[in-house]
N, C-alpha and C. Protein backbone atom coordinates (compact mmCIF):
# COMPACT_ATOMS: atom_id res chain seq x y z
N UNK A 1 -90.06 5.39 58.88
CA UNK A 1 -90.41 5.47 60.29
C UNK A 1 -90.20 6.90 60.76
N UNK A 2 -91.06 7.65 61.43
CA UNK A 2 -91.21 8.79 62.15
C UNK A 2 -90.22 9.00 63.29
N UNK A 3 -89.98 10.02 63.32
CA UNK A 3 -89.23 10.93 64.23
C UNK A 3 -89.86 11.44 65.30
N UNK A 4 -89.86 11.53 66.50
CA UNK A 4 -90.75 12.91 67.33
C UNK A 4 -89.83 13.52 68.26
N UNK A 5 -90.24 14.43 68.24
CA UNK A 5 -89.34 15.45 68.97
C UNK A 5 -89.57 15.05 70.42
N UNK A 6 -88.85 15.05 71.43
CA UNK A 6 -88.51 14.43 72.69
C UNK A 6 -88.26 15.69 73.88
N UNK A 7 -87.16 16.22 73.48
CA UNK A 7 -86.36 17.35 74.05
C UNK A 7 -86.15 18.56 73.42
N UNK A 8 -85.62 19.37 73.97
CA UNK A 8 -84.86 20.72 73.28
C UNK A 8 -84.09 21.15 74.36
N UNK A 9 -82.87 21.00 73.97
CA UNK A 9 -81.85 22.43 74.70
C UNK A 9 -81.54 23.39 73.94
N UNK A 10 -80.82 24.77 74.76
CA UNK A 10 -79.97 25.45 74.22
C UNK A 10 -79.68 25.44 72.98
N UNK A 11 -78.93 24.03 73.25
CA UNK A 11 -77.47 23.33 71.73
C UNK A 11 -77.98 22.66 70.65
N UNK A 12 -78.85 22.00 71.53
CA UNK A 12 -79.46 21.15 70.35
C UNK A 12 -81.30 20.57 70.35
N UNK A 13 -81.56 19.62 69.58
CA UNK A 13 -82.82 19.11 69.52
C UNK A 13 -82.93 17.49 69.75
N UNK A 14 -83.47 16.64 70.53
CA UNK A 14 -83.53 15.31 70.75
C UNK A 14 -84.75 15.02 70.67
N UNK A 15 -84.83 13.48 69.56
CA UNK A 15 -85.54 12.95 68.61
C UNK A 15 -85.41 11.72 69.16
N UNK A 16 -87.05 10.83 69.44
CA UNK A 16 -86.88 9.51 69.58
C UNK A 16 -87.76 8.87 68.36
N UNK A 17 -87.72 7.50 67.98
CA UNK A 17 -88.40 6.99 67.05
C UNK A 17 -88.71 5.67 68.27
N UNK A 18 -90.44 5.40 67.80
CA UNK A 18 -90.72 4.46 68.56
C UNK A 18 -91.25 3.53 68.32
N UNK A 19 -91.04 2.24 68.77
CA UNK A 19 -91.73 0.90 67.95
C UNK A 19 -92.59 0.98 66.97
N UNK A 20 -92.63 0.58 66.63
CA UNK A 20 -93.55 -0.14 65.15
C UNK A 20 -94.97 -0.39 65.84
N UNK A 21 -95.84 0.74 65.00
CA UNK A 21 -96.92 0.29 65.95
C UNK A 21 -97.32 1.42 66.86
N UNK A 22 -96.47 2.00 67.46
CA UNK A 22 -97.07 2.88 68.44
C UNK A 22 -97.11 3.97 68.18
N UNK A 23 -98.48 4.57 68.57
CA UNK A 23 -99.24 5.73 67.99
C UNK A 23 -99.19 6.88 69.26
N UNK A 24 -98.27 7.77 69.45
CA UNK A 24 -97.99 8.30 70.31
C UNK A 24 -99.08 9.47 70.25
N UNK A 25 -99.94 9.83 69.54
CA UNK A 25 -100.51 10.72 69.89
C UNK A 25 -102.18 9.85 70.60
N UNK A 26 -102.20 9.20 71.08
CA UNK A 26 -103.38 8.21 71.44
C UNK A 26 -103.35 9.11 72.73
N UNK A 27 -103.54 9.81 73.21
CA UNK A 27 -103.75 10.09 74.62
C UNK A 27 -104.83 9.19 75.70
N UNK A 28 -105.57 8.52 74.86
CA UNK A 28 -106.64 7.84 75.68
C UNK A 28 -105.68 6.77 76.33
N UNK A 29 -105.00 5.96 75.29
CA UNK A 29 -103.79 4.77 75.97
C UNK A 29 -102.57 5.37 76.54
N UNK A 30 -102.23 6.83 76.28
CA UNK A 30 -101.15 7.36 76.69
C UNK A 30 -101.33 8.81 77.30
N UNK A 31 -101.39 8.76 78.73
CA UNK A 31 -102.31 10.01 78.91
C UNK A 31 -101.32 11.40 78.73
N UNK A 32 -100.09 11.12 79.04
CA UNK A 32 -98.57 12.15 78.87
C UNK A 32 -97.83 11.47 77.68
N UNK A 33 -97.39 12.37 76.89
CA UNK A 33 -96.48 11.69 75.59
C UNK A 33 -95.25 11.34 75.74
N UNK A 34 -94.45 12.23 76.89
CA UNK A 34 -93.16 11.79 77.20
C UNK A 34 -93.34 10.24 78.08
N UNK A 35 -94.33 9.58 78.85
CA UNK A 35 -94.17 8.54 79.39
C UNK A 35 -94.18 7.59 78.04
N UNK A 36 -94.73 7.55 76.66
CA UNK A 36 -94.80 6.72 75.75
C UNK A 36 -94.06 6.86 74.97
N UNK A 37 -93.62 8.09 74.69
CA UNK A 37 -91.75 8.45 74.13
C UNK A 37 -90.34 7.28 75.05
N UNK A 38 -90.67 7.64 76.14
CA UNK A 38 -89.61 7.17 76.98
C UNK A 38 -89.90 5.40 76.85
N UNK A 39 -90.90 5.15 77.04
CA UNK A 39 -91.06 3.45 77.32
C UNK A 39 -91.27 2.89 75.71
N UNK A 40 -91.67 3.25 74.33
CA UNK A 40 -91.64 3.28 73.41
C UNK A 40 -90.16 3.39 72.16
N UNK A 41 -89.23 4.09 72.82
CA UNK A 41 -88.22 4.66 72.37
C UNK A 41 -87.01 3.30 71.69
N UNK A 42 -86.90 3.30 70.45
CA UNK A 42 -86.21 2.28 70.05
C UNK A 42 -84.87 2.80 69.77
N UNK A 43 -84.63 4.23 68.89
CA UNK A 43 -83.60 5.09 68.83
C UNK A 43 -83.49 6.33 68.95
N UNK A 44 -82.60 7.02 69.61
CA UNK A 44 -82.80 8.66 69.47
C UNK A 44 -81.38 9.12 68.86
N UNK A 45 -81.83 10.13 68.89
CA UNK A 45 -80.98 11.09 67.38
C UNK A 45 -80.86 12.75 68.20
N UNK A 46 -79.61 13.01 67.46
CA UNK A 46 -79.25 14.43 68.69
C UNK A 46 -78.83 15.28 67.30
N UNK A 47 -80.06 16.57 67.42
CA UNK A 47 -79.42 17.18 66.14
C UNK A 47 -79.03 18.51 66.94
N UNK A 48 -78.15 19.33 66.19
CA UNK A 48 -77.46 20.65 66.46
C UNK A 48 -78.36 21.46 66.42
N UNK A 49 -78.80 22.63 66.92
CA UNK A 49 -79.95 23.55 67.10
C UNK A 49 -79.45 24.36 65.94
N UNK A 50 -78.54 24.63 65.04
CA UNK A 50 -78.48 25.11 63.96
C UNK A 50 -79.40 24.39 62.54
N UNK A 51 -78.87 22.87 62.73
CA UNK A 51 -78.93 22.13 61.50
C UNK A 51 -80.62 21.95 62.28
N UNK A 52 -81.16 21.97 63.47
CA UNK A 52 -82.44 21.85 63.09
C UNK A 52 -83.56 23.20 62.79
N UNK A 53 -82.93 24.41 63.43
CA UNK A 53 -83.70 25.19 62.78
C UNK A 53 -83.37 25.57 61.55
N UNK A 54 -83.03 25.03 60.70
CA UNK A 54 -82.67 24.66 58.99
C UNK A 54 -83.75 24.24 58.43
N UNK A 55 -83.54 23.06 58.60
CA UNK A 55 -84.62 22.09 58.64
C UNK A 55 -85.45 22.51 58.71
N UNK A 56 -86.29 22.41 59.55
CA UNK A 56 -87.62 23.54 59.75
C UNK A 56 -88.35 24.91 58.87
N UNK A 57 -87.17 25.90 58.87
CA UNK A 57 -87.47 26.91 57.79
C UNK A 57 -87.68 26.07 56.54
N UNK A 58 -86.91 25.13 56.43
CA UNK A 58 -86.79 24.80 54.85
C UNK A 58 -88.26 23.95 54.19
N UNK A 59 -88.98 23.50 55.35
CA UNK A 59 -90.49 22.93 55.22
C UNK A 59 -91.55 24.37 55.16
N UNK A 60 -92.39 23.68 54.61
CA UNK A 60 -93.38 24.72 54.52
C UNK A 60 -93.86 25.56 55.92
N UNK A 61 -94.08 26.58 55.55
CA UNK A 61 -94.56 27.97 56.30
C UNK A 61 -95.46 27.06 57.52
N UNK A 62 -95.28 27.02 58.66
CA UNK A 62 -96.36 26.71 59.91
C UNK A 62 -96.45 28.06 60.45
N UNK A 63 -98.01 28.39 60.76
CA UNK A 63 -98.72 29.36 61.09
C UNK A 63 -99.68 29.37 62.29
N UNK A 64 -99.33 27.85 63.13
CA UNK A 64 -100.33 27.71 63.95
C UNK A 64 -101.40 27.15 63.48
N UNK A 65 -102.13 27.82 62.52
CA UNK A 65 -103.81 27.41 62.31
C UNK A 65 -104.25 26.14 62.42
N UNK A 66 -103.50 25.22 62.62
CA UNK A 66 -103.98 23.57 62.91
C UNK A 66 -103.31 23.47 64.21
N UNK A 67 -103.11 24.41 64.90
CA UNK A 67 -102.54 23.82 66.72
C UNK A 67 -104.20 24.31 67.17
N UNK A 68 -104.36 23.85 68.53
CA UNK A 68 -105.14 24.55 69.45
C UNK A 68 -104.17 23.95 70.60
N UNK A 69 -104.41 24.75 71.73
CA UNK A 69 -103.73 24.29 73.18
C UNK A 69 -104.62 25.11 74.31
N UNK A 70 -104.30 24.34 75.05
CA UNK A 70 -104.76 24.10 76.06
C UNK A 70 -103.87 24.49 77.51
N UNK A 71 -104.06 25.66 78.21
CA UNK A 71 -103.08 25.68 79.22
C UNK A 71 -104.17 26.06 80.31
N UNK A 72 -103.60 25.84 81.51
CA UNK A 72 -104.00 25.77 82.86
C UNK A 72 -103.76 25.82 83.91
N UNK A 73 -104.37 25.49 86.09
CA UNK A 73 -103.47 26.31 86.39
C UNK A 73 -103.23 25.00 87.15
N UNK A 74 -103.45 23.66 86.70
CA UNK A 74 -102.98 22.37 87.43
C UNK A 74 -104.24 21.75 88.08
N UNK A 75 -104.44 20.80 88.21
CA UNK A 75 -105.39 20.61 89.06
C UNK A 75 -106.48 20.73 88.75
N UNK A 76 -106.86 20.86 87.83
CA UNK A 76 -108.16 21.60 87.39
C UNK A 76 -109.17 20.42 86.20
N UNK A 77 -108.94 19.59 86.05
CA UNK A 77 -109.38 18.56 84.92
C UNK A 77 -108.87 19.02 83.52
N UNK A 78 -107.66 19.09 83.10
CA UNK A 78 -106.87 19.15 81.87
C UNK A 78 -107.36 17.99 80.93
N UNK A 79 -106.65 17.32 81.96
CA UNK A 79 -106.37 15.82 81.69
C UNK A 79 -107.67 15.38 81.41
N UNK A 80 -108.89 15.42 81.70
CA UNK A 80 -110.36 14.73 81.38
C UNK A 80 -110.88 15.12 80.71
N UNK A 81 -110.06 16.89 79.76
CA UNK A 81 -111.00 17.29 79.07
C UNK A 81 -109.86 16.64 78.04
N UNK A 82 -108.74 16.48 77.99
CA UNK A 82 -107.58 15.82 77.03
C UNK A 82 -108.40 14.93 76.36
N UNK A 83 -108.92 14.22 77.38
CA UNK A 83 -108.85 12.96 77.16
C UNK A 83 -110.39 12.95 76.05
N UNK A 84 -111.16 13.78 76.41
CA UNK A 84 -112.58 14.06 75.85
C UNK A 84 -112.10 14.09 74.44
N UNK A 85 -111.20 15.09 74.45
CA UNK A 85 -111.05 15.55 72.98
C UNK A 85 -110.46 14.45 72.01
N UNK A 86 -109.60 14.02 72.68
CA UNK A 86 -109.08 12.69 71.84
C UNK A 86 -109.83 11.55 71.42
N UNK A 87 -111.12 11.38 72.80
CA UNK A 87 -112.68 10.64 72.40
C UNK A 87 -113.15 10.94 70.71
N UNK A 88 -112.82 12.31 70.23
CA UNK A 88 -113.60 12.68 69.65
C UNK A 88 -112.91 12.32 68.08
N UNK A 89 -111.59 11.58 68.27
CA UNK A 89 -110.92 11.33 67.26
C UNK A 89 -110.69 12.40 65.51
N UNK A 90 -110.78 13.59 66.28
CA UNK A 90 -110.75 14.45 65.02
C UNK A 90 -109.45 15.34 64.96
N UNK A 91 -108.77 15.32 66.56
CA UNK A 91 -107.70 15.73 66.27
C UNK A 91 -106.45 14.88 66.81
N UNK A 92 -105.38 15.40 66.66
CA UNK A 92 -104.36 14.51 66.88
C UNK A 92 -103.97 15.07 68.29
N UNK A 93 -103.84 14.52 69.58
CA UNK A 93 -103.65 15.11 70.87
C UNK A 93 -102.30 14.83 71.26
N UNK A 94 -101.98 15.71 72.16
CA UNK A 94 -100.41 15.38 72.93
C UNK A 94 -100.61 16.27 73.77
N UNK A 95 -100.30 15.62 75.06
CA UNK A 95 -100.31 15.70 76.17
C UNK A 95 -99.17 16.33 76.81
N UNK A 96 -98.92 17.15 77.40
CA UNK A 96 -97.24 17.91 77.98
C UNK A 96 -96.15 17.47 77.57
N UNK A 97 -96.60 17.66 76.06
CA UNK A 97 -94.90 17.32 75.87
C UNK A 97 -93.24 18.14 75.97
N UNK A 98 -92.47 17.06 76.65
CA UNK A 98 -91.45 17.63 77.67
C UNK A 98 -91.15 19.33 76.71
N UNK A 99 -90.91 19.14 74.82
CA UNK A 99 -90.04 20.37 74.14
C UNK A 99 -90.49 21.67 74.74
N UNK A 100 -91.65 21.78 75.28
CA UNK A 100 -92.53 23.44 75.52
C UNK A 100 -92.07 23.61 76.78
N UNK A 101 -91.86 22.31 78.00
CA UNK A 101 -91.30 22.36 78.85
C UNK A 101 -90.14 22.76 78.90
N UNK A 102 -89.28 21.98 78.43
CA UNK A 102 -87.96 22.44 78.02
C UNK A 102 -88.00 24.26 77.80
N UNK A 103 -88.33 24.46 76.96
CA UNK A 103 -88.40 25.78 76.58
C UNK A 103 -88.88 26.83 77.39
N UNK A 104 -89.43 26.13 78.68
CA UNK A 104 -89.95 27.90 80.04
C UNK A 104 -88.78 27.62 80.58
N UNK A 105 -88.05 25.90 80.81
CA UNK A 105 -87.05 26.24 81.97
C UNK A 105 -85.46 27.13 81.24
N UNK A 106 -85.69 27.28 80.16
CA UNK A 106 -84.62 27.83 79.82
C UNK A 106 -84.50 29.71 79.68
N UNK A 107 -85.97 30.13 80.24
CA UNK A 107 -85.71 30.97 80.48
C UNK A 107 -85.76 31.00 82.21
N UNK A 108 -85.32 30.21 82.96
CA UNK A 108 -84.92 30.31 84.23
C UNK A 108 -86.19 30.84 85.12
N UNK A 109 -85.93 30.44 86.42
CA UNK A 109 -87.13 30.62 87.35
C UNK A 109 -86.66 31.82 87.84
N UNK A 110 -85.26 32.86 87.61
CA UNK A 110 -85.60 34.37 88.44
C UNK A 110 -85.56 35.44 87.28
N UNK A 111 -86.00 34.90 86.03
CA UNK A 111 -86.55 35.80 84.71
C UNK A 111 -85.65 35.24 83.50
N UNK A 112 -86.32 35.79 82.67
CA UNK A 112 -85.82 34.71 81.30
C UNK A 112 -83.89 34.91 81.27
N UNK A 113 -83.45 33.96 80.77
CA UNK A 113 -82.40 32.96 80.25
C UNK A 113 -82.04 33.26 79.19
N UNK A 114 -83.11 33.45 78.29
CA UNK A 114 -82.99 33.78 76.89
C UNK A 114 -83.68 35.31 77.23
N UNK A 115 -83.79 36.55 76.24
CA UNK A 115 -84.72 38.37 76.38
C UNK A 115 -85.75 37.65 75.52
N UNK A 116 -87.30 37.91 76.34
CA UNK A 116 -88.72 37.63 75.59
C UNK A 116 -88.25 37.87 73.82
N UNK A 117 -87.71 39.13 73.69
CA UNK A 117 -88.10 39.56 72.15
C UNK A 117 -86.64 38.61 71.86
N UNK A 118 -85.94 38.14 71.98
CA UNK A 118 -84.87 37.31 71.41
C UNK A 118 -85.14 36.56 69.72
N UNK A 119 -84.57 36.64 69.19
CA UNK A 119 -84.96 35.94 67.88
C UNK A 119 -84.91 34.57 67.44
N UNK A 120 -83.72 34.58 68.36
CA UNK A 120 -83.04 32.79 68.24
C UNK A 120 -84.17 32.04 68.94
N UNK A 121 -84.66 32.41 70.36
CA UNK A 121 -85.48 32.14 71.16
C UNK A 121 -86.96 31.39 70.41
N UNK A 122 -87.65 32.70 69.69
CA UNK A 122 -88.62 32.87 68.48
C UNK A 122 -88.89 31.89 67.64
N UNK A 123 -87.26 31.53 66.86
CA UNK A 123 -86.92 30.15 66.28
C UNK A 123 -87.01 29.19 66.92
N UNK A 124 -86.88 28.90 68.13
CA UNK A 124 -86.44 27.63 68.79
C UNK A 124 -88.58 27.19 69.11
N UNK A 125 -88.95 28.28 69.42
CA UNK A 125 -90.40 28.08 69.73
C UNK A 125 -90.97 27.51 68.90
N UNK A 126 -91.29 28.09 67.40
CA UNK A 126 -91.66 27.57 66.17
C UNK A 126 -90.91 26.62 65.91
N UNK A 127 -89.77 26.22 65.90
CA UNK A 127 -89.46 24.95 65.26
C UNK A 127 -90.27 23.51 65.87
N UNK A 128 -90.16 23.87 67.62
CA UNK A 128 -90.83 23.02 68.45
C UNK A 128 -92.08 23.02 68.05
N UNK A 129 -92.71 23.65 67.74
CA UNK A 129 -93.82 23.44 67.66
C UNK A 129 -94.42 22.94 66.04
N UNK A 130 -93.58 23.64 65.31
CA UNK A 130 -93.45 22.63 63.95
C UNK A 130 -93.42 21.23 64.02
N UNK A 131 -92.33 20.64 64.64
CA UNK A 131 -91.86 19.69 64.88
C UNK A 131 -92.95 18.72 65.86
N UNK A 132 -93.84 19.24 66.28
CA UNK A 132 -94.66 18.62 67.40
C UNK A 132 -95.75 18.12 66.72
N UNK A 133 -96.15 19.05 65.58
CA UNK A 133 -97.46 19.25 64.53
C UNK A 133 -96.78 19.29 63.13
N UNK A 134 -96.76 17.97 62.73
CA UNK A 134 -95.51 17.61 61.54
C UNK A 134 -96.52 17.80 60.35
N UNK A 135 -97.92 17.33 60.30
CA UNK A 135 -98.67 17.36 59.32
C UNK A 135 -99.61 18.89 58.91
N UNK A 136 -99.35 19.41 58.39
CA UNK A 136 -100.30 20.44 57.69
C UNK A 136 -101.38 20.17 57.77
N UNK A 137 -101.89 19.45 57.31
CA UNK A 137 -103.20 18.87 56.59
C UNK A 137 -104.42 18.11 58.14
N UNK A 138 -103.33 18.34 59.05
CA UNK A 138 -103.49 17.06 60.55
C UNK A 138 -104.06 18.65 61.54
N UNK A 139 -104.89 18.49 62.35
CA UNK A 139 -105.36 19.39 63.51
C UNK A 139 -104.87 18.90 64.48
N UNK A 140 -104.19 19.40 65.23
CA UNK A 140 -103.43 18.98 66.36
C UNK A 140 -104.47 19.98 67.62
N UNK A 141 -104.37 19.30 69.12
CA UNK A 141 -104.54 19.55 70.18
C UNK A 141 -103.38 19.57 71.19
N UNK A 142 -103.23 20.39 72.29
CA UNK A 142 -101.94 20.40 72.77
C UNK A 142 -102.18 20.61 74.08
N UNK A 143 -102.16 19.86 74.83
CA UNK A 143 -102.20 20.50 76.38
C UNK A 143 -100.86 20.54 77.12
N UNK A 144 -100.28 21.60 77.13
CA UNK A 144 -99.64 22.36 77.63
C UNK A 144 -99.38 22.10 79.62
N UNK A 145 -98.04 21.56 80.21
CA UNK A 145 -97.75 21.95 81.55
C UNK A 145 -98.27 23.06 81.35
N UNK A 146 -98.49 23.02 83.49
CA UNK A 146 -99.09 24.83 83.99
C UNK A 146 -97.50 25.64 83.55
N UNK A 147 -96.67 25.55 83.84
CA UNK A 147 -95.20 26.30 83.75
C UNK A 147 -94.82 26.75 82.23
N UNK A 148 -95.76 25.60 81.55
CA UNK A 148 -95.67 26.72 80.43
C UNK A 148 -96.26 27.81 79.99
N UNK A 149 -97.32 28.45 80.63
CA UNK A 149 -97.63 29.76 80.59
C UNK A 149 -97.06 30.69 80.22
N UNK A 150 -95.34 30.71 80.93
CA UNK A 150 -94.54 31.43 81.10
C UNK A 150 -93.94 31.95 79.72
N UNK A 151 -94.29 31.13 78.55
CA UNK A 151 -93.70 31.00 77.63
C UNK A 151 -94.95 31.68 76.23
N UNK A 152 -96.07 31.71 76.91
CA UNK A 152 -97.28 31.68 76.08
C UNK A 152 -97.54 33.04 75.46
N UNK A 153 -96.72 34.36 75.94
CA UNK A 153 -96.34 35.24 74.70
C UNK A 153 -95.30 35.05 73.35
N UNK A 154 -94.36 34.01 73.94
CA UNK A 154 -93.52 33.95 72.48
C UNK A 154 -94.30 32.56 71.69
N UNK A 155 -94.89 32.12 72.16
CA UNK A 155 -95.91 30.51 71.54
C UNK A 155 -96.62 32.02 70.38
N UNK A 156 -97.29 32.70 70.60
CA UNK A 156 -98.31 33.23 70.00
C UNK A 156 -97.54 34.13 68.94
N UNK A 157 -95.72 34.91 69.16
CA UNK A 157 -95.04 35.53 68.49
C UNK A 157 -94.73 34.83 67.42
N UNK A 158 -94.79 33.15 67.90
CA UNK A 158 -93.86 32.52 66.93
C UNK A 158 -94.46 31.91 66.20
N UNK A 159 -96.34 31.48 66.43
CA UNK A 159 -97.13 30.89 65.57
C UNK A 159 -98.25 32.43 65.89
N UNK A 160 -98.71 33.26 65.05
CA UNK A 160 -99.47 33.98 65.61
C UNK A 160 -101.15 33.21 65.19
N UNK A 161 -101.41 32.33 64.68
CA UNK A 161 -102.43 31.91 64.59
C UNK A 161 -103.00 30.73 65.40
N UNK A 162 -101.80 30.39 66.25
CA UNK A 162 -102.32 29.42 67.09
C UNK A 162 -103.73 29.83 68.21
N UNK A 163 -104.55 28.50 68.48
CA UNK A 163 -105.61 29.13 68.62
C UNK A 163 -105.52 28.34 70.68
N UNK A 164 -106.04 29.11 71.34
CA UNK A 164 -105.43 29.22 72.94
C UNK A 164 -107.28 28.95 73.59
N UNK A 165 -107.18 27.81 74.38
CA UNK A 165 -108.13 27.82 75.53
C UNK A 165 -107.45 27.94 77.14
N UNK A 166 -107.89 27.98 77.75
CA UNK A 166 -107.51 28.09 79.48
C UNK A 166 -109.06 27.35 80.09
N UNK A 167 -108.38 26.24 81.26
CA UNK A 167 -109.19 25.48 82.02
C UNK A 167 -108.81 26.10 83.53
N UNK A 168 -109.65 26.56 84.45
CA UNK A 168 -109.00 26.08 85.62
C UNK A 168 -109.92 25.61 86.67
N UNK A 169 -109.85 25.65 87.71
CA UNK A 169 -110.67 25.19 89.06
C UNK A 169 -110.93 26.00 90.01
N UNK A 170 -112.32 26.13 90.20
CA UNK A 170 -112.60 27.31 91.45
C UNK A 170 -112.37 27.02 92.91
N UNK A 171 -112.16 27.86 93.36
CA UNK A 171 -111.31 27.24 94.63
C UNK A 171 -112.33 27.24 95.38
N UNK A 172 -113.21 27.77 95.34
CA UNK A 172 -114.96 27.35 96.36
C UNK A 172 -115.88 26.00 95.76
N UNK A 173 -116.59 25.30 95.93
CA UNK A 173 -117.57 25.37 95.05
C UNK A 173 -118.97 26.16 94.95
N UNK A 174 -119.32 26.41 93.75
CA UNK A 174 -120.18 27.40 92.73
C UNK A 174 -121.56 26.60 93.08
């Protein structure tokens, strides 16, 4: 039974495993992953941010090249193009999941928490995102909260091949 990454702090990494059966990357039945993490959730698991960026290095090299994401400025049809893509059953989708979140608020809303070029920081990005996109072989889609923007120079430091769209909404109509 599978693991998925849930959370990230600081200290550590939080892991839920969820019923038998449920396919958390379905975005069509689950339009946010943390609402089907949370209502899905049979056990969670709290690992040390040491012993999980271990872990991580110790799996094969992730480079991005099977992420794409999706960020935006809210409001804008994310969510309908999410949902398109997941129509299209070729990649595996997830919807704002909370770890990327986690990871802008920890560099704080009056400037980062963690220094942009930080290394530990670097690690904590890639592991999340390892951890989000477990299969090599699997194309993942990612739509990204607007607040994670904030974060979308070390996303690209820490996978440099990840591949980046932007949606937004004109504030007239065209």
């Amino acid at each position: 039974k599978q693991w998925y990454q849930r959370r990230v702090r600081e200290t550590d990494f939080i892991f839920v495993r969820s019923k038998s059966g449920v396919d958390i990357y379905n975005a069509g039945e689950h339009p946010f992953i943390y609402h089907i993490q949370h209502k899905s959730a049979v056990e969670m698991m709290i690992a040390e941010r040491k012993q999980t960026l271990d872990y991580v290095k110790s799996k094969a090299s992730c480079t991005g090249h099977n992420i794409s994401y999706l960020h935006n400025i809210g409001r804008c049809g994310s969510t309908l193009v999410t949902n398109m893509v997941n129509q299209t059953k070729q990649l595996q989708v997830l919807s704002e999941p909370s770890p990327l979140l986690d990871l802008t608020r920890m560099y704080g809303k009056s400037g980062p928490a963690i220094p942009p070029g930080d290394q530990e920081m670097k690690k904590m990005v890639h592991a999340t995102l390892a951890l989000l996109t477990p299969d090599p072989s699997k194309r993942y889609f990612i739509k990204i909260h607007s607040m994670v923007m904030n974060i979308l120079p070390m996303i690209h430091q820490a996978m440099p091949e990840v591949r980046e769209l932007f949606i937004y909404r004109a504030l007239k109509p065209t």
